[in-house]
N, C-alpha and C. Protein backbone atom coordinates (compact mmCIF):
# COMPACT_ATOMS: atom_id res chain seq x y z
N UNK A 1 -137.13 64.62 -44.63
CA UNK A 1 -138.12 65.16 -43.71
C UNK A 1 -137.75 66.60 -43.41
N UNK A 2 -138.65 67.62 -43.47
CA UNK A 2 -138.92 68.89 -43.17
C UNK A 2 -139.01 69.19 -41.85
N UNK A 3 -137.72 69.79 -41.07
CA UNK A 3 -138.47 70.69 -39.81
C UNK A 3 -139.49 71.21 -39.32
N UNK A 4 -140.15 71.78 -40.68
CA UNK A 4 -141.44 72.70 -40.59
C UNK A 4 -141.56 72.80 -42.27
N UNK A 5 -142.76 72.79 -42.74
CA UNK A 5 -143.18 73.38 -44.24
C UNK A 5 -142.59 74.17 -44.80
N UNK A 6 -142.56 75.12 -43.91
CA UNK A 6 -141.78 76.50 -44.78
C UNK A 6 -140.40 76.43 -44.91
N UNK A 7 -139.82 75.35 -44.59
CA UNK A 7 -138.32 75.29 -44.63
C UNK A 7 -138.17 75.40 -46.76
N UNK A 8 -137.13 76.32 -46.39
CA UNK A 8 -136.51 76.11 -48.05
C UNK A 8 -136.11 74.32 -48.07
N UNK A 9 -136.13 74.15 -49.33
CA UNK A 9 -135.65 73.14 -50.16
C UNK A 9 -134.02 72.71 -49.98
N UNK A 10 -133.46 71.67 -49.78
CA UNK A 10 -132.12 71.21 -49.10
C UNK A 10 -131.27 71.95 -50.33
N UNK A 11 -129.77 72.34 -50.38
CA UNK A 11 -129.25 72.34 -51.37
C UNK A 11 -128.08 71.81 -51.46
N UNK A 12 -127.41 71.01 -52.32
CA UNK A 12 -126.45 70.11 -51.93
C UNK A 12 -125.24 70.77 -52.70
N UNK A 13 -123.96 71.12 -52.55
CA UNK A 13 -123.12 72.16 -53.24
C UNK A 13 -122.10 70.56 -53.34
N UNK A 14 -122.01 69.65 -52.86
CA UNK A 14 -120.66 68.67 -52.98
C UNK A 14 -120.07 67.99 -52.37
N UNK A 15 -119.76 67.26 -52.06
CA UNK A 15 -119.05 65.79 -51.37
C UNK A 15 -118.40 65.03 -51.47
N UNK A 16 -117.09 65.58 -51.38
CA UNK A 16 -116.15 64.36 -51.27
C UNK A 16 -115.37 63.61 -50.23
N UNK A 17 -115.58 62.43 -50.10
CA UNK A 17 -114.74 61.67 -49.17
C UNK A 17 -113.44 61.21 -49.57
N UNK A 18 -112.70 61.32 -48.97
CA UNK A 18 -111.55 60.40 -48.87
C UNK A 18 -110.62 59.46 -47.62
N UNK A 19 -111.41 58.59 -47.97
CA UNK A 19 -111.15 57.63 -46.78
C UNK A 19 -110.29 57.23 -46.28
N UNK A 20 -109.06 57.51 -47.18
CA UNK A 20 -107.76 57.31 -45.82
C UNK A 20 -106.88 58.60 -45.72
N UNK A 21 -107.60 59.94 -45.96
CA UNK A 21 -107.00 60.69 -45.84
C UNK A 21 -106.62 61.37 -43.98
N UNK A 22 -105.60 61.99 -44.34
CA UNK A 22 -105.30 63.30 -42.87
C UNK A 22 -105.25 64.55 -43.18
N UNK A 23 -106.23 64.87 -42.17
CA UNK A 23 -105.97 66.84 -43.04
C UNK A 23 -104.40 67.20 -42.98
N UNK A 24 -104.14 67.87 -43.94
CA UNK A 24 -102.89 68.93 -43.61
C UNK A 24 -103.03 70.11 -42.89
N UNK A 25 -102.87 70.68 -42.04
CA UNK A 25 -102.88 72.05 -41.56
C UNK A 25 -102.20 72.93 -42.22
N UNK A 26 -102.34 73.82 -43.16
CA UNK A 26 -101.16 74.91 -43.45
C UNK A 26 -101.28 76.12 -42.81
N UNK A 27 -100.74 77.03 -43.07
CA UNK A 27 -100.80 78.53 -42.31
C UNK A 27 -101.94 78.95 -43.34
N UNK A 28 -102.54 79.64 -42.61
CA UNK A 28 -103.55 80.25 -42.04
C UNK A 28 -105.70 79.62 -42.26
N UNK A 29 -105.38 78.02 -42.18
CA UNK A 29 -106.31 77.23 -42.47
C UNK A 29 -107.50 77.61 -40.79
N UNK A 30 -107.13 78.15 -39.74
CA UNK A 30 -108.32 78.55 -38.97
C UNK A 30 -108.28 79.82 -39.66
N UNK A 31 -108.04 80.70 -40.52
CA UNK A 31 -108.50 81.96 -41.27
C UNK A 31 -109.44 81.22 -41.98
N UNK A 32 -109.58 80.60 -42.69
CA UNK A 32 -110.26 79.57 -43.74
C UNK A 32 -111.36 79.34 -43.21
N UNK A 33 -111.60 78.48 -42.40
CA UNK A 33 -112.50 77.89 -41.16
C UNK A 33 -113.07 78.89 -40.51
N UNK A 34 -112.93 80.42 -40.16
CA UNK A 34 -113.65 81.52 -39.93
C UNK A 34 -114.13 82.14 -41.16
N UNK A 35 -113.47 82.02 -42.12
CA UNK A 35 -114.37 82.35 -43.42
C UNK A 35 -115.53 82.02 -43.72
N UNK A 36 -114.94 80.59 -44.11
CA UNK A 36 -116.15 79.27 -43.86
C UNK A 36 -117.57 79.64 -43.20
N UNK A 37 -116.90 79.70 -41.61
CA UNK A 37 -118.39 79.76 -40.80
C UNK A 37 -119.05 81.59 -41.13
N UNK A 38 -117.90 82.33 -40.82
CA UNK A 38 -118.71 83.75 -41.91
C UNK A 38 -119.43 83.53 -42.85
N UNK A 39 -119.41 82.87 -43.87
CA UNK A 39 -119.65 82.55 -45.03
C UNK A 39 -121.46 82.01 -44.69
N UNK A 40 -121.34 81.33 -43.81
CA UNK A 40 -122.62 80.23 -43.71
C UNK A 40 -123.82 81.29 -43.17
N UNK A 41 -122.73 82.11 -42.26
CA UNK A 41 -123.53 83.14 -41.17
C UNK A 41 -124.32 83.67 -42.37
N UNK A 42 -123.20 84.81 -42.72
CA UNK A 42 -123.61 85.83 -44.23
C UNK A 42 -124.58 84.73 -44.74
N UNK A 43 -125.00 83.51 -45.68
CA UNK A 43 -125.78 83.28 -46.79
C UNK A 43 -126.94 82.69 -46.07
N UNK A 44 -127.04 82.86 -44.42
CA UNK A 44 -128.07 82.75 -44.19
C UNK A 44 -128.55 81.22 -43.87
N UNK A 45 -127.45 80.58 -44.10
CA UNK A 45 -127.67 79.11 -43.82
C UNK A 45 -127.73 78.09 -42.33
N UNK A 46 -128.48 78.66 -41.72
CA UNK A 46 -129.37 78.44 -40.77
C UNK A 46 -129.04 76.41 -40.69
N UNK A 47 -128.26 76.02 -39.42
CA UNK A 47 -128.43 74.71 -38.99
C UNK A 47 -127.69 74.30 -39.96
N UNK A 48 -126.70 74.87 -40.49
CA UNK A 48 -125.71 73.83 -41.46
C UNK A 48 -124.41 73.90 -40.55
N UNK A 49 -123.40 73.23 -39.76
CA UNK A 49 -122.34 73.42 -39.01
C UNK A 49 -121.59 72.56 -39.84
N UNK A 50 -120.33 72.94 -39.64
CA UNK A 50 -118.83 72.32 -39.62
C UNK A 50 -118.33 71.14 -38.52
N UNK A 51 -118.50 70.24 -38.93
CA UNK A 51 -117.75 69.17 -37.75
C UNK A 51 -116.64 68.31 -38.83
N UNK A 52 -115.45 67.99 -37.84
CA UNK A 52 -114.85 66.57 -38.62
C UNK A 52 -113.04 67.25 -38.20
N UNK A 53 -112.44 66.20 -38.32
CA UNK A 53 -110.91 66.35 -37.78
C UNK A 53 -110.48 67.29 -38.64
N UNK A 54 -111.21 68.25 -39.73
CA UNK A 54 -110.49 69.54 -40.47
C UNK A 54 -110.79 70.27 -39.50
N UNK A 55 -111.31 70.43 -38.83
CA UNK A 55 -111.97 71.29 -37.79
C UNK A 55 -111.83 71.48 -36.75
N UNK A 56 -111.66 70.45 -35.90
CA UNK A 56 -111.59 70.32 -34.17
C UNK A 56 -109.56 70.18 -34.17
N UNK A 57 -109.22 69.14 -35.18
CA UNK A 57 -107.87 68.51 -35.13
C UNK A 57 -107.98 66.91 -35.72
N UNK A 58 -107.20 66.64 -35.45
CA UNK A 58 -106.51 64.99 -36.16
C UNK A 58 -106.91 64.13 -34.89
N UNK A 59 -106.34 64.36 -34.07
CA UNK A 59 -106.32 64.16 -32.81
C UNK A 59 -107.79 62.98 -32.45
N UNK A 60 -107.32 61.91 -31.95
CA UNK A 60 -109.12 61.24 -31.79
C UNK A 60 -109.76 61.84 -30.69
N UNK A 61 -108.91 62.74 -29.07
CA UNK A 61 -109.64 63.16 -28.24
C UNK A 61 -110.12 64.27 -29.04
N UNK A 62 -109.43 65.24 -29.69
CA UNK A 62 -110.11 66.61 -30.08
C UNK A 62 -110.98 66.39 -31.00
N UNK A 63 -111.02 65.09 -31.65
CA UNK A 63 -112.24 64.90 -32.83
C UNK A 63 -113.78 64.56 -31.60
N UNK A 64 -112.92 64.29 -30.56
CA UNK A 64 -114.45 63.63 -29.80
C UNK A 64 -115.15 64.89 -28.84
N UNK A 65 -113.97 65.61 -28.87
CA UNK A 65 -114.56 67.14 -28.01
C UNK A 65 -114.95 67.73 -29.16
N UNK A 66 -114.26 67.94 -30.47
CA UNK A 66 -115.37 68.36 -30.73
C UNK A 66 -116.59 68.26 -31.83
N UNK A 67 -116.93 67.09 -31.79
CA UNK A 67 -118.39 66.29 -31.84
C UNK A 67 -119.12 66.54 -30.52
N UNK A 68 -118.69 66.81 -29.50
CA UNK A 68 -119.44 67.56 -28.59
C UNK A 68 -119.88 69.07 -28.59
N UNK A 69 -119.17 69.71 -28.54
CA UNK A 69 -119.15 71.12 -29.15
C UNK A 69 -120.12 71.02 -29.95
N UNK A 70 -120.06 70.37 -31.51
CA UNK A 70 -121.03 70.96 -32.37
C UNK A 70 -122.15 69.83 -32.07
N UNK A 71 -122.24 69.53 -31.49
CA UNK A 71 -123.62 68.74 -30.83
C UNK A 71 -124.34 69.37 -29.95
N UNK A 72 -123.64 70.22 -29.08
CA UNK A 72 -124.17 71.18 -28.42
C UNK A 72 -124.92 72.44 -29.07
N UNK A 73 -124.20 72.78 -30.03
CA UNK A 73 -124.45 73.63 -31.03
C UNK A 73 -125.84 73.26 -31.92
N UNK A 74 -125.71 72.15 -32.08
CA UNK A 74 -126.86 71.54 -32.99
C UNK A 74 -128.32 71.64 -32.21
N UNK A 75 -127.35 71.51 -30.54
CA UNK A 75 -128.73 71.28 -29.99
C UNK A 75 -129.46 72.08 -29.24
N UNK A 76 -128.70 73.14 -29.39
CA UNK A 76 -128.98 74.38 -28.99
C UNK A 76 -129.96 75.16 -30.41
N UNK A 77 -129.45 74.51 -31.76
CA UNK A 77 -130.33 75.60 -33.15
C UNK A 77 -131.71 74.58 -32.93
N UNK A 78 -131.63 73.20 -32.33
CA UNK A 78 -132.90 72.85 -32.55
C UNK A 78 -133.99 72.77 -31.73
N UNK A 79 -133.35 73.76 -30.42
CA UNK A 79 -134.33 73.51 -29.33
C UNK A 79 -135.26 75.24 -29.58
N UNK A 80 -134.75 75.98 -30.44
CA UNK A 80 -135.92 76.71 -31.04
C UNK A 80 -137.14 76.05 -31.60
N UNK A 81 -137.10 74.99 -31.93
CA UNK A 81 -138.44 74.37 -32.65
C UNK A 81 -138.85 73.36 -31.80
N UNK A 82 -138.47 73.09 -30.67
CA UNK A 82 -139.06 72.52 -29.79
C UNK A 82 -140.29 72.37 -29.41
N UNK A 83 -141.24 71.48 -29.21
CA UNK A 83 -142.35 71.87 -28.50
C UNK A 83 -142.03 72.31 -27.41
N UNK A 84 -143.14 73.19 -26.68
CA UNK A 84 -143.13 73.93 -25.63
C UNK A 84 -144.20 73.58 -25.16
């Protein structure tokens, strides 16, 4: 389902799970993760966010703060298309 008509076409770059994995943290992996979201900014990719324990932490409270965070985030890009 389409937001709106004019939305471009989804594009899917890759997916892998691994289900009993733990991220590793190495030095300088939030450089990475600001790339990342640079990256999304720069190509223009509008409503695509980063969530998941590579991101927030390992941690189950910091995985649940932040699934809040980018829920907020989410719900903040979609209340532009809101009815009014």
């Amino acid at each position: 389902m389409l937001i709106k008509p004019s939305a471009k076409e989804p594009l899917v770059l890759g997916v892998r799970v691994w289900p009993q994995a733990i991220p590793q943290f190495l030095v300088g992996h939030l450089d990475i993760l600001d790339a990342a979201k640079a990256a999304i900014t720069n190509a223009d990719l509008q409503g695509l966010f980063l969530a998941g324990n590579y991101v927030s932490g390992v941690a189950l409270g910091r995985c649940v703060e932040g699934a809040y965070e980018v829920a907020s985030e989410v719900n903040n890009f979609l209340s532009q298309y809101a009815y009014k």
